[in-house]
C-alpha atoms as a PDB file:
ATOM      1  CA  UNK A   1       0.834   3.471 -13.878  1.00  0.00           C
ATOM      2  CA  UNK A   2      -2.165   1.434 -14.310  1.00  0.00           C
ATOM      3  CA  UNK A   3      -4.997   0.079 -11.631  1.00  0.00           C
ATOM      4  CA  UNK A   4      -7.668  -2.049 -12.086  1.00  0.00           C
ATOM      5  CA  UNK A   5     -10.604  -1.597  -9.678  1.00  0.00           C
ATOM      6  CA  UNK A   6     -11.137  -3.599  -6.783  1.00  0.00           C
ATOM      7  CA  UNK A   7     -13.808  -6.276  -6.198  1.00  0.00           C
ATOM      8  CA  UNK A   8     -16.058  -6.495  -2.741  1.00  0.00           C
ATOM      9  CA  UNK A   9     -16.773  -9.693  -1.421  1.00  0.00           C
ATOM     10  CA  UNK A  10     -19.656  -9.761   1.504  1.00  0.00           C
ATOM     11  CA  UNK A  11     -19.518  -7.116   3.644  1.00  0.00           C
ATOM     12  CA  UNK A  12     -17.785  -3.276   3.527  1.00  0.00           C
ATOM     13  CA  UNK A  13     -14.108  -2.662   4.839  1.00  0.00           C
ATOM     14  CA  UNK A  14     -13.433   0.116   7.407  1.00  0.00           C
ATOM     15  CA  UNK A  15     -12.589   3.606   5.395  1.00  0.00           C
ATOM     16  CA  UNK A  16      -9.688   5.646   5.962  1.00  0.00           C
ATOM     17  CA  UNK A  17     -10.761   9.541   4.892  1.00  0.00           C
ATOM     18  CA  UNK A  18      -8.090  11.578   2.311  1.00  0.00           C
ATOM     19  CA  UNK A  19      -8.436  14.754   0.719  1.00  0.00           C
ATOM     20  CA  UNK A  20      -8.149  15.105  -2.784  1.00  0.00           C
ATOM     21  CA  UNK A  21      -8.120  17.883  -5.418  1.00  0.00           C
ATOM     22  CA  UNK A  22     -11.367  17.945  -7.174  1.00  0.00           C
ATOM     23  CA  UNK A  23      -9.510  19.554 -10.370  1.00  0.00           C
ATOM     24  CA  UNK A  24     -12.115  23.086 -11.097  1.00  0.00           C
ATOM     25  CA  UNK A  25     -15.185  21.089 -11.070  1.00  0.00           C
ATOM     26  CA  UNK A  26     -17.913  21.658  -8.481  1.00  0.00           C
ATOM     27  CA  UNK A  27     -18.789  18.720  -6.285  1.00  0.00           C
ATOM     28  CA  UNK A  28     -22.133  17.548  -4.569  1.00  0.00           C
ATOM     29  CA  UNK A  29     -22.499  16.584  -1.310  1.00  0.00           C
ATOM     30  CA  UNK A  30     -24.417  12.991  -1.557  1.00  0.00           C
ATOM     31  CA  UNK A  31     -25.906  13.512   1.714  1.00  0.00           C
ATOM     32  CA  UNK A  32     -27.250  16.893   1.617  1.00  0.00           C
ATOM     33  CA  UNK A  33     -27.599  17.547  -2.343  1.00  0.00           C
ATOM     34  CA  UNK A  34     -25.642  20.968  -1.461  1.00  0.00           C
ATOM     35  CA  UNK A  35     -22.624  22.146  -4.119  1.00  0.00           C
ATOM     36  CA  UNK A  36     -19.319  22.430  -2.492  1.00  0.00           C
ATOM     37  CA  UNK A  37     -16.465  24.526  -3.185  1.00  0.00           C
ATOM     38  CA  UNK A  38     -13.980  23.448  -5.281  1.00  0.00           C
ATOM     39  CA  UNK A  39     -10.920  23.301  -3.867  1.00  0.00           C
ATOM     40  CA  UNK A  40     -10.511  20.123  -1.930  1.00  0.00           C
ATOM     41  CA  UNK A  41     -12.851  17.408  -0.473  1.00  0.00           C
ATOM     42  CA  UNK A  42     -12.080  15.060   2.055  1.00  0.00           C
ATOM     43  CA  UNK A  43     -13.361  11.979   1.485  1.00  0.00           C
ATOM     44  CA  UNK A  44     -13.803   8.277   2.661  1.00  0.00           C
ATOM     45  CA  UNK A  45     -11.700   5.672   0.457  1.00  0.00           C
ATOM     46  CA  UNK A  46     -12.549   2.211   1.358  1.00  0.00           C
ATOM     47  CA  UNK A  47      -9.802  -0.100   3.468  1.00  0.00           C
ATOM     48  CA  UNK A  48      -9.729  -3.838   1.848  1.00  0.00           C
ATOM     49  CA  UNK A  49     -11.164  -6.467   3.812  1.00  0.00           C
ATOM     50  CA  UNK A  50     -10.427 -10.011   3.510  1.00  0.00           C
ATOM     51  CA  UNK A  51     -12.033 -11.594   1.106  1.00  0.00           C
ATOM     52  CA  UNK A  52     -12.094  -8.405  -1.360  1.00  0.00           C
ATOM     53  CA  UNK A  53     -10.300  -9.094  -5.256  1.00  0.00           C
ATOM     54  CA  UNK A  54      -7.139  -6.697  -4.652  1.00  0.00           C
ATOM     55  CA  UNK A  55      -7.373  -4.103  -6.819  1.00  0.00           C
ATOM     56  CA  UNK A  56      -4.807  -4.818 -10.513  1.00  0.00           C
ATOM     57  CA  UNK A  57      -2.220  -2.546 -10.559  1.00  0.00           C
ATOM     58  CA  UNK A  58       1.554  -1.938 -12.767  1.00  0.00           C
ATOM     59  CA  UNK A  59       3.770   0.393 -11.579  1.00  0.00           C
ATOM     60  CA  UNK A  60       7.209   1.047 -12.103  1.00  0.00           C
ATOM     61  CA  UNK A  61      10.210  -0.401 -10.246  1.00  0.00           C
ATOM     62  CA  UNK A  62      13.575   0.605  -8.609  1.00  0.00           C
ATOM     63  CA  UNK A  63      15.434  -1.938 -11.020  1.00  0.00           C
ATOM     64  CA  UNK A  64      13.853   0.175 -14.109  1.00  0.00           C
ATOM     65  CA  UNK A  65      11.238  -2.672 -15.141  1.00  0.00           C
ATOM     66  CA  UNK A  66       7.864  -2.992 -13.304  1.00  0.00           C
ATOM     67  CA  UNK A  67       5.509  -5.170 -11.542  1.00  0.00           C
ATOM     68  CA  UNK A  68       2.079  -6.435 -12.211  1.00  0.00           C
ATOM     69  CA  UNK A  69      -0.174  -8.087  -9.690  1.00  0.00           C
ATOM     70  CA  UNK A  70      -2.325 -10.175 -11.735  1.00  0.00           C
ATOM     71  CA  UNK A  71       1.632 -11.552 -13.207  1.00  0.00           C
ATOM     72  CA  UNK A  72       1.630 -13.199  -9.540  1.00  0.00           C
ATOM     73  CA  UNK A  73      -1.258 -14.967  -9.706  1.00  0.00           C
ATOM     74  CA  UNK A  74      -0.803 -18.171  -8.377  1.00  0.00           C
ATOM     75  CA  UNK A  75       1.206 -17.573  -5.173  1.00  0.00           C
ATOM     76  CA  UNK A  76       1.019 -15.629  -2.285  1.00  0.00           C
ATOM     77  CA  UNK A  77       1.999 -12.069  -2.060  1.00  0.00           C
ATOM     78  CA  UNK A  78       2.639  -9.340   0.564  1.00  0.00           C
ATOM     79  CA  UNK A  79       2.489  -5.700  -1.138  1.00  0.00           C
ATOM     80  CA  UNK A  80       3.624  -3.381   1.604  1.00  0.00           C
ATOM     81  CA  UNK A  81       3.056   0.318   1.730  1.00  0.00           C
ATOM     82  CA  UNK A  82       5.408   2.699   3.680  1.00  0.00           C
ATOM     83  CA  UNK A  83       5.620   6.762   3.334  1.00  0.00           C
ATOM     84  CA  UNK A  84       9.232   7.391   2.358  1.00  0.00           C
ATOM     85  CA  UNK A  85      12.312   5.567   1.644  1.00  0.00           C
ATOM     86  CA  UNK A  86      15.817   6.151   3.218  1.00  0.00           C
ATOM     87  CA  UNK A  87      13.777   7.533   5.936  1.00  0.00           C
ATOM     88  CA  UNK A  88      14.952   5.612   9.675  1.00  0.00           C
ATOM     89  CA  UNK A  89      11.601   4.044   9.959  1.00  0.00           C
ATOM     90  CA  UNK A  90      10.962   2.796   6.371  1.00  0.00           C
ATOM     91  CA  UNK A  91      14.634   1.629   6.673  1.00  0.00           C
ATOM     92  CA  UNK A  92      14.063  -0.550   9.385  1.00  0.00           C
ATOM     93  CA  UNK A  93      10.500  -2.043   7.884  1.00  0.00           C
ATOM     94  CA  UNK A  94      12.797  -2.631   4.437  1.00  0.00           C
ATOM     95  CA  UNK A  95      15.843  -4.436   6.114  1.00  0.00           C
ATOM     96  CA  UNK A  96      13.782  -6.294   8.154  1.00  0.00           C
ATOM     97  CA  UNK A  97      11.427  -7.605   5.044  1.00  0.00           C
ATOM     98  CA  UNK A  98      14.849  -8.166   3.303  1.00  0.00           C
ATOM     99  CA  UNK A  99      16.218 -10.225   6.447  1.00  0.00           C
ATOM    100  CA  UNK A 100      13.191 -12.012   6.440  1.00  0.00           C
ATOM    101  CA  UNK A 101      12.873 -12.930   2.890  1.00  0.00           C
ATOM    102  CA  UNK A 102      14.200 -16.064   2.360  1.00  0.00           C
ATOM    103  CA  UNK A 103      11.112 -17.624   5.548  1.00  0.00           C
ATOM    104  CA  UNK A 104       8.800 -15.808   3.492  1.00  0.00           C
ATOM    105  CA  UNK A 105       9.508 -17.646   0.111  1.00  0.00           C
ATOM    106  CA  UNK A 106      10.338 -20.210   1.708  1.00  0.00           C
ATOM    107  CA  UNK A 107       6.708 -20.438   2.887  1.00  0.00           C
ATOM    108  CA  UNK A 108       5.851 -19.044  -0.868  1.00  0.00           C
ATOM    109  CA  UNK A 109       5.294 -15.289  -0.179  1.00  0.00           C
ATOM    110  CA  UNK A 110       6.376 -12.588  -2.381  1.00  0.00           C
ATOM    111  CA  UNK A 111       6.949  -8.863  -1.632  1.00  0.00           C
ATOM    112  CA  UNK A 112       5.884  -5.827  -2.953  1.00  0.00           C
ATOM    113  CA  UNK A 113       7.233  -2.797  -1.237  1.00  0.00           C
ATOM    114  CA  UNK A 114       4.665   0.434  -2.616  1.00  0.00           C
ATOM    115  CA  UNK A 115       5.211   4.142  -2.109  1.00  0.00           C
ATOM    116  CA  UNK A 116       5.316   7.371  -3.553  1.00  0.00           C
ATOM    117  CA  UNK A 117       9.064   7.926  -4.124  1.00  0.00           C
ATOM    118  CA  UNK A 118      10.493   8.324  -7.606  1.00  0.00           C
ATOM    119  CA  UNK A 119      12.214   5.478  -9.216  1.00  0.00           C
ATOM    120  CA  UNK A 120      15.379   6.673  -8.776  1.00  0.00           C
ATOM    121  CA  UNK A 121      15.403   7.453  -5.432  1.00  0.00           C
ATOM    122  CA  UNK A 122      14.469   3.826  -4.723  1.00  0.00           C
ATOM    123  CA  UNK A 123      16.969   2.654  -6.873  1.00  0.00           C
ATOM    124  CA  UNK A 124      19.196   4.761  -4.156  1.00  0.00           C
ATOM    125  CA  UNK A 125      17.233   2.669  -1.648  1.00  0.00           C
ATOM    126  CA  UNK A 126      17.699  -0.192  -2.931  1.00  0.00           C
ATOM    127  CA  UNK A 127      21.488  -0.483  -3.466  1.00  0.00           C
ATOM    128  CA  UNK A 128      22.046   1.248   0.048  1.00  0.00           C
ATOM    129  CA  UNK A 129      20.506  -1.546   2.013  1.00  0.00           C
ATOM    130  CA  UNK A 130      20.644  -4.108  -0.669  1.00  0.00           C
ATOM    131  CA  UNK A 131      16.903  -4.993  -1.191  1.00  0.00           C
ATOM    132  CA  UNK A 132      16.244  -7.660  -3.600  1.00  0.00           C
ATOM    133  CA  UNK A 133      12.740  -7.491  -3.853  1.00  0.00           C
ATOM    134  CA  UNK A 134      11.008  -5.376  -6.076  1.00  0.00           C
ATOM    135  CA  UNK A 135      10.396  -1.567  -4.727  1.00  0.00           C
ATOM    136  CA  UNK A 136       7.877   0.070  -6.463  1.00  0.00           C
ATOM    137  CA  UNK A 137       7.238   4.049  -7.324  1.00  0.00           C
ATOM    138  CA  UNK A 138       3.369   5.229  -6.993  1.00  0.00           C
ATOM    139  CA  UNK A 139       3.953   8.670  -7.627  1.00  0.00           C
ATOM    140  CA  UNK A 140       0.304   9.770  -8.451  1.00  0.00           C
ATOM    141  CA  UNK A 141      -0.797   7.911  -5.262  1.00  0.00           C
ATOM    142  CA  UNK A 142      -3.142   5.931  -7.283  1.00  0.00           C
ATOM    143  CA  UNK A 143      -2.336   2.557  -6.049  1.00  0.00           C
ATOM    144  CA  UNK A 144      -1.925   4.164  -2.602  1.00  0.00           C
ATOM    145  CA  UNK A 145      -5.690   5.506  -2.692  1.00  0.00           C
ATOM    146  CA  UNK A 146      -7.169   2.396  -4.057  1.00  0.00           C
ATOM    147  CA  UNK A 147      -5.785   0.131  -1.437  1.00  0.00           C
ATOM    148  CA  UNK A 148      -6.676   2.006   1.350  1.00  0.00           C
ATOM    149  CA  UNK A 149      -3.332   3.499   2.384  1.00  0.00           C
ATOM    150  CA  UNK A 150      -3.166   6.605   1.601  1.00  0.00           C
ATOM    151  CA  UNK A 151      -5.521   9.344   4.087  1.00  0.00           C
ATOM    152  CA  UNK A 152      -5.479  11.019   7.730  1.00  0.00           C
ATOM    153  CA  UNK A 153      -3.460   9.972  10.263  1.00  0.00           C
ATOM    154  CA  UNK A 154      -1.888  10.859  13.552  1.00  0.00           C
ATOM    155  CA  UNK A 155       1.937  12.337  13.517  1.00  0.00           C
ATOM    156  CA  UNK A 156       3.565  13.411  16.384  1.00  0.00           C
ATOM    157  CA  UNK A 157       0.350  14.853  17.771  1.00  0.00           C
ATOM    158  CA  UNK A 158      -1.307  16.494  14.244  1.00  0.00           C
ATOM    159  CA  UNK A 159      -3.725  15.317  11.794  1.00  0.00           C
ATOM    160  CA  UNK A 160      -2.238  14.966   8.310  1.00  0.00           C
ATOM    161  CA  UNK A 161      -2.857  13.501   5.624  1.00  0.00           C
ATOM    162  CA  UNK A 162      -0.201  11.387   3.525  1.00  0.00           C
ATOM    163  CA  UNK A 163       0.717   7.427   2.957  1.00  0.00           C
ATOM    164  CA  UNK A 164      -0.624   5.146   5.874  1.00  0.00           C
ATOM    165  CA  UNK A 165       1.871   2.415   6.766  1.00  0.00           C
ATOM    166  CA  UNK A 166       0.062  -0.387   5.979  1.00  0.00           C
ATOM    167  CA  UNK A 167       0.559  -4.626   4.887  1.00  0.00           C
ATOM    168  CA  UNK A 168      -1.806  -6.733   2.559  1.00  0.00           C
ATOM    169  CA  UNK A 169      -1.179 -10.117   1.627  1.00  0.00           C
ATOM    170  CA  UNK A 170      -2.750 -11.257  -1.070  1.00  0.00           C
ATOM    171  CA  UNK A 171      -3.631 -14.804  -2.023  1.00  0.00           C
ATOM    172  CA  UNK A 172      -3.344 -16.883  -5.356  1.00  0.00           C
ATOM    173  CA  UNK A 173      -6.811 -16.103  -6.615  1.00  0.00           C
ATOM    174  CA  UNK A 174      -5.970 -12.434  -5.938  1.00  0.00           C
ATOM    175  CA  UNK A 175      -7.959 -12.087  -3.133  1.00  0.00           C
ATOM    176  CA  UNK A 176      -7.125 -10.356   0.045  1.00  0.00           C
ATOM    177  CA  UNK A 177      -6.131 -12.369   2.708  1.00  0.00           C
ATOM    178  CA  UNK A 178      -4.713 -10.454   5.370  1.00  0.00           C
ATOM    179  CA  UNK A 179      -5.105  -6.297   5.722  1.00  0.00           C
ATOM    180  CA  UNK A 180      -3.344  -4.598   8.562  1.00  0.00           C
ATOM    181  CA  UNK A 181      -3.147  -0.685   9.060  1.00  0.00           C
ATOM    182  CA  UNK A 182      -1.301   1.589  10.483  1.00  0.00           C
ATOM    183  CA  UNK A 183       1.348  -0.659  11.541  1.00  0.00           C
ATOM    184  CA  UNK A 184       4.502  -0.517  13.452  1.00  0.00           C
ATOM    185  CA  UNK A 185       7.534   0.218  11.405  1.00  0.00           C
ATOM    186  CA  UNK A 186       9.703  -1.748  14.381  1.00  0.00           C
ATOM    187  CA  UNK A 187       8.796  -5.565  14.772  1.00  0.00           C
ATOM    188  CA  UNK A 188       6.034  -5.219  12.044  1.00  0.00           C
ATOM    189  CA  UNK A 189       7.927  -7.683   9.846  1.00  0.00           C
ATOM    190  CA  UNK A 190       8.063 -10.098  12.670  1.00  0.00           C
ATOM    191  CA  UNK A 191       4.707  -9.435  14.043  1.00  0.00           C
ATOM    192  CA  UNK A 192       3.468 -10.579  10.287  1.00  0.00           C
ATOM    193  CA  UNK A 193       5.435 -14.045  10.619  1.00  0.00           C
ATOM    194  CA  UNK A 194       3.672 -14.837  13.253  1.00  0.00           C
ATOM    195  CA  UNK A 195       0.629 -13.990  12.151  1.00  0.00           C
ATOM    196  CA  UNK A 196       0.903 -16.037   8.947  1.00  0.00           C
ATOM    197  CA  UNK A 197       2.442 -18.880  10.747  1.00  0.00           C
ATOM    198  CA  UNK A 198       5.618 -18.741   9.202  1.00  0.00           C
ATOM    199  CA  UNK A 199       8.915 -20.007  11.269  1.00  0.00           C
END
């Protein structure tokens, strides 16, 4: 895997906090100066905004190649993040991005779809539902963290922490040009359309 680092235009996106494993070094609280203990931190990793250069990334595909973001330079392109494949909501969000595929290229958009399975498990995903756009495996999480998707979140009543379903669409200069978080696996797809204006 491989991730550039992201660009800030005017102005700070919201933050989304994680916890991550600080690996046996000590860590200092910026605020206070104090040491903390070494086992975990939680954190506050940065949302994009529109307007922000989307952070580079190449990760590894269900197909067995891989994608680069800075290869789709020049056109529009929706990376989508989603917690688990073969699961009945990701399903749904998939199917309905592959139903609505041909409007969306049609209007010049490419998809992404990002999470933290392993390749061959999407490959599983991929010829079950017969997705034809490229499904790509961010098993460190890197790409996750870095765009803001990955952190806290509510499920079924509890606090945990883990991939937060989430949509950017990025634009031919690489910028950001739409972020949405925590979204709706059901009618997300469509909700989208609409909000880029696409029949």
């Amino acid at each position: 895997m491989r991730i550039g680092s992201p660009g800030r235009a005017s102005g700070a996106g919201a933050v989304t906090r994680t916890t991550l494993p600080c690996a046996g070094r000590r860590l200092t609280a910026a605020s206070t100066g104090r040491r903390l203990p070494c086992d975990h931190r939680s954190v506050l990793v940065p949302r994009l905004a529109v307007g922000d250069l989307a952070p580079d990334f190449t990760l590894p595909t269900a197909d067995g190649g891989s994608v680069t973001l800075s290869d789709l330079r020049g056109e529009h392109v929706v990376v989508y993040f989603y917690p688990a494949a073969m699961t009945p909501g990701c399903t749904t969000q998939a199917c309905d991005f592959r139903d609505s595929l041909a409007s969306l290229q049609g209007a010049g958009y490419k998809v992404v779809g990002v999470s933290p399975d392993a390749v061959d498990k999407l490959a599983q995903f991929a010829e079950a539902e017969h997705l034809t756009f490229p499904l790509a495996s961010d098993t460190e999480r890197g790409v996750l963290e870095a765009w803001g998707a990955w952190g806290e979140k509510s499920l079924y009543g509890k606090t945990v922490t883990g991939v937060i379903r989430s949509t950017v669409v990025v634009d031919p200069e690489g910028k950001v040009e739409l972020a949405q978080y925590n979204v709706k696996a059901t009618g997300h797809v469509a909700k989208l359309r609409r909000d880029l204006k696409i029949a």
